[in-house]
PDB file of N, CA and C in Angstrom:
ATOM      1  N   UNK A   1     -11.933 -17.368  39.314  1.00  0.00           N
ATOM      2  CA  UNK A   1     -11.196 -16.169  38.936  1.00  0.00           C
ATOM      3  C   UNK A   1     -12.112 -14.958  39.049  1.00  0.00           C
ATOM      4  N   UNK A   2     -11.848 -13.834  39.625  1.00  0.00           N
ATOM      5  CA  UNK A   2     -12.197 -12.810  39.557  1.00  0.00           C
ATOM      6  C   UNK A   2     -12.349 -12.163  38.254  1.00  0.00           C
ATOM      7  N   UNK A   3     -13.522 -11.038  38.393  1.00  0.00           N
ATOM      8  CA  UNK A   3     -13.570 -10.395  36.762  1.00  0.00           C
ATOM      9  C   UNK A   3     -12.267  -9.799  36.335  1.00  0.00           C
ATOM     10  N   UNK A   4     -11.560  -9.336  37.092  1.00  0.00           N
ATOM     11  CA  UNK A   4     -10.300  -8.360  36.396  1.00  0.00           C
ATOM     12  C   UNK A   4      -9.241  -9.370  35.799  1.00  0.00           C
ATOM     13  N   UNK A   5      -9.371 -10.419  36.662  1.00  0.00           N
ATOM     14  CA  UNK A   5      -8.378 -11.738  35.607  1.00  0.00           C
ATOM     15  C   UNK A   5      -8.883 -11.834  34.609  1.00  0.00           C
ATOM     16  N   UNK A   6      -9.930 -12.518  34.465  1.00  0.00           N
ATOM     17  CA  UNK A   6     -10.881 -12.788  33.170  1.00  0.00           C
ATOM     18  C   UNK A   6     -10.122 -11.675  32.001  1.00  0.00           C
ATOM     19  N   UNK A   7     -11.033  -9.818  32.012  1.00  0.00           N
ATOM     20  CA  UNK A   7     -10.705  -9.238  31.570  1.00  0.00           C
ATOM     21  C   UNK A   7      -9.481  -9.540  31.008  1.00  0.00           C
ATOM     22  N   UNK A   8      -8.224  -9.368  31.720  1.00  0.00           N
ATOM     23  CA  UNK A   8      -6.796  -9.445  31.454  1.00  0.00           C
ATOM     24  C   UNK A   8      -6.591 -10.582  30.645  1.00  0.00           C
ATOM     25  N   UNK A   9      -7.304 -11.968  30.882  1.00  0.00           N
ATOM     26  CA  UNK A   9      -6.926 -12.861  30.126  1.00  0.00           C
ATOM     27  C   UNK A   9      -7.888 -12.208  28.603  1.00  0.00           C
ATOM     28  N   UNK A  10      -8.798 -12.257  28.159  1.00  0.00           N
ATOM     29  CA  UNK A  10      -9.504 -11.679  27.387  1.00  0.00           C
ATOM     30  C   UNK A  10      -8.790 -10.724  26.429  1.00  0.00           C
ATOM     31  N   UNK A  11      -8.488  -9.873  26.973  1.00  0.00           N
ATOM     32  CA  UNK A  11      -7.154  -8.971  26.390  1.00  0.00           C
ATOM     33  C   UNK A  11      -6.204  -9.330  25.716  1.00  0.00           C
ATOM     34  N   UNK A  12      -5.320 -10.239  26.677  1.00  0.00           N
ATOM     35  CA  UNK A  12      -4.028 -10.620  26.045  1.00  0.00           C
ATOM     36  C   UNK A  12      -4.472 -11.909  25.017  1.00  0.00           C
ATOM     37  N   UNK A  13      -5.648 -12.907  24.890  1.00  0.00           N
ATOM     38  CA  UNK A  13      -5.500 -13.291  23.638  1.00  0.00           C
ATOM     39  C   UNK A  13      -6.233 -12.981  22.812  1.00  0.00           C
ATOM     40  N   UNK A  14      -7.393 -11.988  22.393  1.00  0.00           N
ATOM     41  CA  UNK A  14      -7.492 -10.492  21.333  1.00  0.00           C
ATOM     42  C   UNK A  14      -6.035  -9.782  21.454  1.00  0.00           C
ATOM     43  N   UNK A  15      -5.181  -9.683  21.739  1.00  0.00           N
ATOM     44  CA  UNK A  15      -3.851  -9.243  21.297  1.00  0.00           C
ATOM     45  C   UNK A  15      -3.192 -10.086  20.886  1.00  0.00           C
ATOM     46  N   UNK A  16      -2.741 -11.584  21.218  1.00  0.00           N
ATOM     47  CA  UNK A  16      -1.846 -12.406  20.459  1.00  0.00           C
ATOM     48  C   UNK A  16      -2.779 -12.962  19.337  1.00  0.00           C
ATOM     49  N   UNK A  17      -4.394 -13.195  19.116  1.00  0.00           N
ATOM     50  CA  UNK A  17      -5.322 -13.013  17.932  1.00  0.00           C
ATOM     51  C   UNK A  17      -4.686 -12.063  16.814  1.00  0.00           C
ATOM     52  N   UNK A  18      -4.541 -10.696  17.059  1.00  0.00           N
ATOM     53  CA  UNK A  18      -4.418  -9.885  16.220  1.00  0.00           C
ATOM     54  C   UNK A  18      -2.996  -9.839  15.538  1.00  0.00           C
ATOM     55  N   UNK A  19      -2.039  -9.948  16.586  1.00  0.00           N
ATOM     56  CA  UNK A  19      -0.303 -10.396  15.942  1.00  0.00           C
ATOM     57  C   UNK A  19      -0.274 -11.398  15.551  1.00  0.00           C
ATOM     58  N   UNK A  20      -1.045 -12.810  15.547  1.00  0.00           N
ATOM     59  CA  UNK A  20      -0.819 -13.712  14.586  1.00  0.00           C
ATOM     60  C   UNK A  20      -1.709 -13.335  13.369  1.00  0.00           C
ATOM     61  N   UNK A  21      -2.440 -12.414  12.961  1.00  0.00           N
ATOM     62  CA  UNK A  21      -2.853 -12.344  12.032  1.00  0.00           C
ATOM     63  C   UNK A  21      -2.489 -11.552  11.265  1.00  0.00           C
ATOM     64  N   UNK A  22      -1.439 -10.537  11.289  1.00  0.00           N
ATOM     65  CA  UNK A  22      -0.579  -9.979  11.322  1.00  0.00           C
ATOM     66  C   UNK A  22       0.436 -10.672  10.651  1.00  0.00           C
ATOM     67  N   UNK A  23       0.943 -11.466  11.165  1.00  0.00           N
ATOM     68  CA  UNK A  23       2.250 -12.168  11.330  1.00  0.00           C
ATOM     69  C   UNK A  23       2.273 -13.129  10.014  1.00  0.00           C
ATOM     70  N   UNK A  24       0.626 -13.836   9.677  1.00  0.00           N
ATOM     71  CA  UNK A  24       0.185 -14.453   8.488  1.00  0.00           C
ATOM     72  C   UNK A  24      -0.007 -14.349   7.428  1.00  0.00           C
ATOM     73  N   UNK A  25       0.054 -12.790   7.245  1.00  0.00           N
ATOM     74  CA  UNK A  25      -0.472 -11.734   5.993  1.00  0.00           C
ATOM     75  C   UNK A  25       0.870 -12.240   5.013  1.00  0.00           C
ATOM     76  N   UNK A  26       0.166 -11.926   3.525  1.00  0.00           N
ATOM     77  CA  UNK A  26       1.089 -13.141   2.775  1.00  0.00           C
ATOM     78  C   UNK A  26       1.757 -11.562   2.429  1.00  0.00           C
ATOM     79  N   UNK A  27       3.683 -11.851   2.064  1.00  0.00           N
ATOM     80  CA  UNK A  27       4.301 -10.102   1.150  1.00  0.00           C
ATOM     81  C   UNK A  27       3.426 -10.021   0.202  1.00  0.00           C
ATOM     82  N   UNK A  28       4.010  -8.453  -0.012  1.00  0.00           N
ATOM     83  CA  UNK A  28       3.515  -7.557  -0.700  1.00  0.00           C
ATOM     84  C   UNK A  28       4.236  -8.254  -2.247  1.00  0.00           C
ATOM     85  N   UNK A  29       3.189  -8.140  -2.864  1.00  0.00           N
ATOM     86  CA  UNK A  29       2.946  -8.236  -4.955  1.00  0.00           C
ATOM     87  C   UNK A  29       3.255  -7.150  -5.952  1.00  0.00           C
ATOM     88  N   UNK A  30       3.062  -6.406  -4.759  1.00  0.00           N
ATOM     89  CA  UNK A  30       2.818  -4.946  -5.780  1.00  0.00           C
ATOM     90  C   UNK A  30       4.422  -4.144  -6.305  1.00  0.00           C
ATOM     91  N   UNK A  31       4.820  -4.234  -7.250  1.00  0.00           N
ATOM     92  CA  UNK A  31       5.924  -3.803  -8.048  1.00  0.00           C
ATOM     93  C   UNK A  31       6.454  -3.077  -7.621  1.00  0.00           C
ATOM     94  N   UNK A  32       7.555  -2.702  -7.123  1.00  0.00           N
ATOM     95  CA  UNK A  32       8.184  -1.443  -6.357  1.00  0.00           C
ATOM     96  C   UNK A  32       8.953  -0.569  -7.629  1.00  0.00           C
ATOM     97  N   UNK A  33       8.647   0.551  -7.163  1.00  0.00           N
ATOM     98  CA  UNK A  33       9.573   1.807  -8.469  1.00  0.00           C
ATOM     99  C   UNK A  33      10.971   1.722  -7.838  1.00  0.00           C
ATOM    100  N   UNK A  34      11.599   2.297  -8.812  1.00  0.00           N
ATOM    101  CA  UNK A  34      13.402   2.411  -8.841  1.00  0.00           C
ATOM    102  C   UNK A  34      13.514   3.291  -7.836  1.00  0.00           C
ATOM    103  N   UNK A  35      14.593   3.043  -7.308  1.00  0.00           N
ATOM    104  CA  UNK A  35      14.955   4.462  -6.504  1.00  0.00           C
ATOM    105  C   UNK A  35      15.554   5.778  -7.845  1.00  0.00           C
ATOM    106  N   UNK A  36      14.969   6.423  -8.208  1.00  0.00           N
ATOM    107  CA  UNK A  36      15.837   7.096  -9.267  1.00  0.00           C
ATOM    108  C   UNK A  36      15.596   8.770  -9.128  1.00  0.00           C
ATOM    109  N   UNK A  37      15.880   9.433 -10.304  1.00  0.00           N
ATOM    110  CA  UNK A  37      15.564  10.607 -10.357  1.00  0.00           C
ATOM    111  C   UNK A  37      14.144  11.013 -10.679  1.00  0.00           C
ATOM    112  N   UNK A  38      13.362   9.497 -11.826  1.00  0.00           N
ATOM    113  CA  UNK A  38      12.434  10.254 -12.099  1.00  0.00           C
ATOM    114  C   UNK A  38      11.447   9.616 -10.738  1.00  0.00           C
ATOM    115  N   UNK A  39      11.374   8.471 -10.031  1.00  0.00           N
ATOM    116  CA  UNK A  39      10.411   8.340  -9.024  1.00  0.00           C
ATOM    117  C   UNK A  39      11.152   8.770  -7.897  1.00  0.00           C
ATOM    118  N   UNK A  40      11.747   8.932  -7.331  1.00  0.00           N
ATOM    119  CA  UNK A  40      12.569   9.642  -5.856  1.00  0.00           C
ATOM    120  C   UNK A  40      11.483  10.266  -5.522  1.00  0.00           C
ATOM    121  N   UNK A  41      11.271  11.578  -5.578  1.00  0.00           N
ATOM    122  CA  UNK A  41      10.645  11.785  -3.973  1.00  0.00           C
ATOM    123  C   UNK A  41       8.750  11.470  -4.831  1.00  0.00           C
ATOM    124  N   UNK A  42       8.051  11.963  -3.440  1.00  0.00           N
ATOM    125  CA  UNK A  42       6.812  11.596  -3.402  1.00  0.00           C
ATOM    126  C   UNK A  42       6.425  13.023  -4.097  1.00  0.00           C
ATOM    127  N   UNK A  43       5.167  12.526  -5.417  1.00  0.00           N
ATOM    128  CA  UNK A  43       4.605  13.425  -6.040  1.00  0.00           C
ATOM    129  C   UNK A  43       3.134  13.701  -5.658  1.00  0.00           C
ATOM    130  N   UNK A  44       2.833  14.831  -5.668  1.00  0.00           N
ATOM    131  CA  UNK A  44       1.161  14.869  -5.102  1.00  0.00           C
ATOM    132  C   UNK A  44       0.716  15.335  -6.626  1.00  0.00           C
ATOM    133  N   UNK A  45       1.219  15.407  -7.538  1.00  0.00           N
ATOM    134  CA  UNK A  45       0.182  15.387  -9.009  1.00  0.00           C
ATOM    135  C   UNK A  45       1.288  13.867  -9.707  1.00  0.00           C
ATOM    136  N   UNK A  46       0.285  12.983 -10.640  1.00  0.00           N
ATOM    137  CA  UNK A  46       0.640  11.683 -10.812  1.00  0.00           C
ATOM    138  C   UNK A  46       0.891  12.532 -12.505  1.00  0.00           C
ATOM    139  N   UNK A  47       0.613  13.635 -13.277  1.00  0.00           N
ATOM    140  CA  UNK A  47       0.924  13.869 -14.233  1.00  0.00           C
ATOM    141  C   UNK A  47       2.733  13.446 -15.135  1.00  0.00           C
ATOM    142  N   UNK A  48       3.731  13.448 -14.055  1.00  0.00           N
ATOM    143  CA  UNK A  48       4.853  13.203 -14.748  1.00  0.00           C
ATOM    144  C   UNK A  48       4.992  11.928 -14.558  1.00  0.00           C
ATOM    145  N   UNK A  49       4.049  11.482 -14.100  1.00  0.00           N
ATOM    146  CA  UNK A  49       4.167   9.753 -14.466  1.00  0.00           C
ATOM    147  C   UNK A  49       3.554   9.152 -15.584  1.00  0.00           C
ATOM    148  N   UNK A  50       2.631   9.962 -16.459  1.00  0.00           N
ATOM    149  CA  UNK A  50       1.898   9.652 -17.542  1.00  0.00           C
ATOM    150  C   UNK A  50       2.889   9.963 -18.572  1.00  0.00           C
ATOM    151  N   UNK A  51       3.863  10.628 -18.714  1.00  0.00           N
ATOM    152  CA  UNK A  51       5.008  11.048 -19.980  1.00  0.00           C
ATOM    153  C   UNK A  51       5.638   9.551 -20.267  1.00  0.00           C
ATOM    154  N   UNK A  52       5.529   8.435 -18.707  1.00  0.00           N
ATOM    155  CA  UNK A  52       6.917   6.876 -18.904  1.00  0.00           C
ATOM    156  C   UNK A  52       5.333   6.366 -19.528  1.00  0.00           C
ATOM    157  N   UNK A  53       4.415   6.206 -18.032  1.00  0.00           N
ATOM    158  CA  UNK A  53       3.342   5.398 -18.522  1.00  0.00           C
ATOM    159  C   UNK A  53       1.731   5.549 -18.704  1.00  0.00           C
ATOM    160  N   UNK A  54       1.838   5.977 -20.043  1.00  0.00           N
ATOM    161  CA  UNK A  54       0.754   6.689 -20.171  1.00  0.00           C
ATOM    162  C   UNK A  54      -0.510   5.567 -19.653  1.00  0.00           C
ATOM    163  N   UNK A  55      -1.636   6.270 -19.902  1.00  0.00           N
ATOM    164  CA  UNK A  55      -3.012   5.641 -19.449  1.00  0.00           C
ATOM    165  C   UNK A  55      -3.526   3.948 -20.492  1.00  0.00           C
ATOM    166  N   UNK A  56      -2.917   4.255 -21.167  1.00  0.00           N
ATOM    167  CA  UNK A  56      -3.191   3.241 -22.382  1.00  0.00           C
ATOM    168  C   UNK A  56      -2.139   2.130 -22.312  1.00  0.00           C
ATOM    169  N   UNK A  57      -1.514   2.245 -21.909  1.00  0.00           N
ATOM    170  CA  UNK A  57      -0.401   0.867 -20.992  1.00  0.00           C
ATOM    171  C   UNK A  57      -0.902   0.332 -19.839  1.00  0.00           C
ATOM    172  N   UNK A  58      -1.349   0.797 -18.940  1.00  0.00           N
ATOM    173  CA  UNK A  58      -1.416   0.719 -17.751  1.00  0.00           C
ATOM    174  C   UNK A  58      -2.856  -0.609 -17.420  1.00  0.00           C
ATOM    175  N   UNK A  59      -2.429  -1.329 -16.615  1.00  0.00           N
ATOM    176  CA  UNK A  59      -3.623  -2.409 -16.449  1.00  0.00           C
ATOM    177  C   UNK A  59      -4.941  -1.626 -16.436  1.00  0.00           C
ATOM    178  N   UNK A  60      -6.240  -2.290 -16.710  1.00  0.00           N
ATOM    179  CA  UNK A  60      -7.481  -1.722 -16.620  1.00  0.00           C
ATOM    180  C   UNK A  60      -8.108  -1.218 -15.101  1.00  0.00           C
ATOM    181  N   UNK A  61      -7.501  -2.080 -14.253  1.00  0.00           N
ATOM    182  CA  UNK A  61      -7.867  -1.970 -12.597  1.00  0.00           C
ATOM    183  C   UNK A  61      -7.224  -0.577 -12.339  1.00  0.00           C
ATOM    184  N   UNK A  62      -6.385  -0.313 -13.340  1.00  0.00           N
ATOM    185  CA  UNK A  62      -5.259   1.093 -13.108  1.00  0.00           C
ATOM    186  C   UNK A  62      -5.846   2.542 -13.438  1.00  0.00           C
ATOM    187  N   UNK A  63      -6.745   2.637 -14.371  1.00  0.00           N
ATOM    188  CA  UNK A  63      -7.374   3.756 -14.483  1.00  0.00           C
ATOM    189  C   UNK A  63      -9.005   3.692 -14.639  1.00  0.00           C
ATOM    190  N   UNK A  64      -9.906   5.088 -14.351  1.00  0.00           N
ATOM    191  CA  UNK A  64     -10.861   5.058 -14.242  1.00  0.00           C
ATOM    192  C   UNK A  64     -11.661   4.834 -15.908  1.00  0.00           C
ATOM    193  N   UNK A  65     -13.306   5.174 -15.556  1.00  0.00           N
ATOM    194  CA  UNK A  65     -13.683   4.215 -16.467  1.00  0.00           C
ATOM    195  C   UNK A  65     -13.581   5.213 -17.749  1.00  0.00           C
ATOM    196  N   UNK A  66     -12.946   6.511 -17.681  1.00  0.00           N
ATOM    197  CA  UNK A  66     -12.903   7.598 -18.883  1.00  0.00           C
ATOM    198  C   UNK A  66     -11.603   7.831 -19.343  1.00  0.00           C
ATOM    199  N   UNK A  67     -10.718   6.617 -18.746  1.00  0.00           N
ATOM    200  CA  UNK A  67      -9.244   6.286 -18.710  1.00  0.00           C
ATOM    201  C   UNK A  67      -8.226   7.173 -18.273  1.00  0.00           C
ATOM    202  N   UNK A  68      -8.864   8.035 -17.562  1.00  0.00           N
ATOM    203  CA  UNK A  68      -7.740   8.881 -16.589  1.00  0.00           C
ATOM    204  C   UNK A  68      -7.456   8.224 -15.602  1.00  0.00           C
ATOM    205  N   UNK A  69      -6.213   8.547 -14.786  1.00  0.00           N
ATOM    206  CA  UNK A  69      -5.546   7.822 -13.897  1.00  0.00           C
ATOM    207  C   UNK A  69      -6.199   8.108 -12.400  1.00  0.00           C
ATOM    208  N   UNK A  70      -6.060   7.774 -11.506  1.00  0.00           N
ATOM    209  CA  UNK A  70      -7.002   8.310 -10.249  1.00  0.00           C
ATOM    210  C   UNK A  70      -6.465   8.961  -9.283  1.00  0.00           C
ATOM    211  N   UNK A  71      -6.503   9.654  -8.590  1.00  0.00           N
ATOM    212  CA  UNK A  71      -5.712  10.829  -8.097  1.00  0.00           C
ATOM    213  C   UNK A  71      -5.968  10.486  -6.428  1.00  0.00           C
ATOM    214  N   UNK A  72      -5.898  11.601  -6.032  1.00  0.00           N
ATOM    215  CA  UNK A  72      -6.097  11.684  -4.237  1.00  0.00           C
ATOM    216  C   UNK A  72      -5.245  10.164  -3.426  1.00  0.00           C
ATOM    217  N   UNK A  73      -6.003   9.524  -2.574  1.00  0.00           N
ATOM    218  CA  UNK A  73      -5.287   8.007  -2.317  1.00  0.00           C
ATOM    219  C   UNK A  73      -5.085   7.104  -2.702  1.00  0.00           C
ATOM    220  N   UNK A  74      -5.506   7.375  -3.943  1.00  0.00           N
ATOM    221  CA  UNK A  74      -5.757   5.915  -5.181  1.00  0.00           C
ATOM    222  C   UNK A  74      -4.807   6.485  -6.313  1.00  0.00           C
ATOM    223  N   UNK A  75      -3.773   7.335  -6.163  1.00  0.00           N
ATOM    224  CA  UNK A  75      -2.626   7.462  -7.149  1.00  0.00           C
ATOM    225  C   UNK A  75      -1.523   6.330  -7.136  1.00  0.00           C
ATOM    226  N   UNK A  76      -0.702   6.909  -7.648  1.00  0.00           N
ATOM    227  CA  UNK A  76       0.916   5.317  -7.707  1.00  0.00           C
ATOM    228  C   UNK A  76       1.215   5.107  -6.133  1.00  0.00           C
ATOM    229  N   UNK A  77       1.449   5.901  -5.966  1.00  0.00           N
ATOM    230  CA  UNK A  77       2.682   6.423  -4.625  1.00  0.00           C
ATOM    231  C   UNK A  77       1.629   5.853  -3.692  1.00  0.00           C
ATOM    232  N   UNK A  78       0.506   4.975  -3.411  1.00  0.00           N
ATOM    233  CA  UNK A  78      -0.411   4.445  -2.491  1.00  0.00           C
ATOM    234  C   UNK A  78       0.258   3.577  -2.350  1.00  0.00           C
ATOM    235  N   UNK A  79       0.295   2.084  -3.562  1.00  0.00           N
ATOM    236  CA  UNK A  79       0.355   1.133  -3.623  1.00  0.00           C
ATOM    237  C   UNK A  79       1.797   0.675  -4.185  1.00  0.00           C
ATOM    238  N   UNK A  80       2.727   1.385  -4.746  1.00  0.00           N
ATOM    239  CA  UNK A  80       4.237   0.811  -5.499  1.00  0.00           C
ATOM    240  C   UNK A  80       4.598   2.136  -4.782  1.00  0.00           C
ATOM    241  N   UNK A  81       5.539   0.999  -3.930  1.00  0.00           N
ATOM    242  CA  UNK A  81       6.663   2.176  -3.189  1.00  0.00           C
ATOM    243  C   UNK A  81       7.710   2.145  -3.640  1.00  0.00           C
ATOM    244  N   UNK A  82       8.464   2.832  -3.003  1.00  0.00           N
ATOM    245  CA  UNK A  82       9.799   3.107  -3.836  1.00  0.00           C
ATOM    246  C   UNK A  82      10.778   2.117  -3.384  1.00  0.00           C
ATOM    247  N   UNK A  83      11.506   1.457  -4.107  1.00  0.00           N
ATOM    248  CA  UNK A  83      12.391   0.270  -3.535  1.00  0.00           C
ATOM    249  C   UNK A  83      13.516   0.949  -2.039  1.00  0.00           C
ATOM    250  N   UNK A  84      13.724  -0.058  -1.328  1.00  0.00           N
ATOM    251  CA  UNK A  84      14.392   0.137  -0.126  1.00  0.00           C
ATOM    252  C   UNK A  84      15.282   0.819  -0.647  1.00  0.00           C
ATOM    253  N   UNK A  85      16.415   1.653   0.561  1.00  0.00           N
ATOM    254  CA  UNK A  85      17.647   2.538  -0.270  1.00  0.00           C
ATOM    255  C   UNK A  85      18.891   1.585   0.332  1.00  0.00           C
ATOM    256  N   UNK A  86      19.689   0.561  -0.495  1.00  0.00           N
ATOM    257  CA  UNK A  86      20.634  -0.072   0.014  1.00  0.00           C
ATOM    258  C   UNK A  86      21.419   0.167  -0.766  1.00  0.00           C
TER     259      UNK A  86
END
């Protein structure tokens, strides 16, 4: 076989590699919010989420080590999405 076969073969199974690994990934765990009024749309301050669940409820993995909640990509809206709209 010529190099450009090779290549091509090389390719296509690092691509069917990566979609079966993909394909293996176990669902998602993570609790989905209501579709409602108070989680509906996406919030960029996590403050009106501390009025349902304040810092002192919330698992330990959930807030930092001075027990505020964590902001930027590590807020709610990262990891608990909002349930499907059916």
């Amino acid at each position: 076989m010529d190099k450009k076969r090779w290549q091509s073969l090389i390719f296509v199974v690092v691509c069917v590699g990566i979609l079966a690994f993909f394909l293996m990934a176990p669902e998602s765990t993570t609790p989905r919010m209501p579709r409602d009024g108070d989680h509906g749309g996406r919030r960029k301050d996590p403050t009106p989420c501390l009025s349902c669940h304040p810092p002192g409820v919330l698992p330990e993995d959930h807030t930092l080590e001075d027990g505020s909640v964590p902001t930027g990509k590590f807020k709610c809206y990262f990891c608990h999405k909002l349930e499907d709209a059916s």
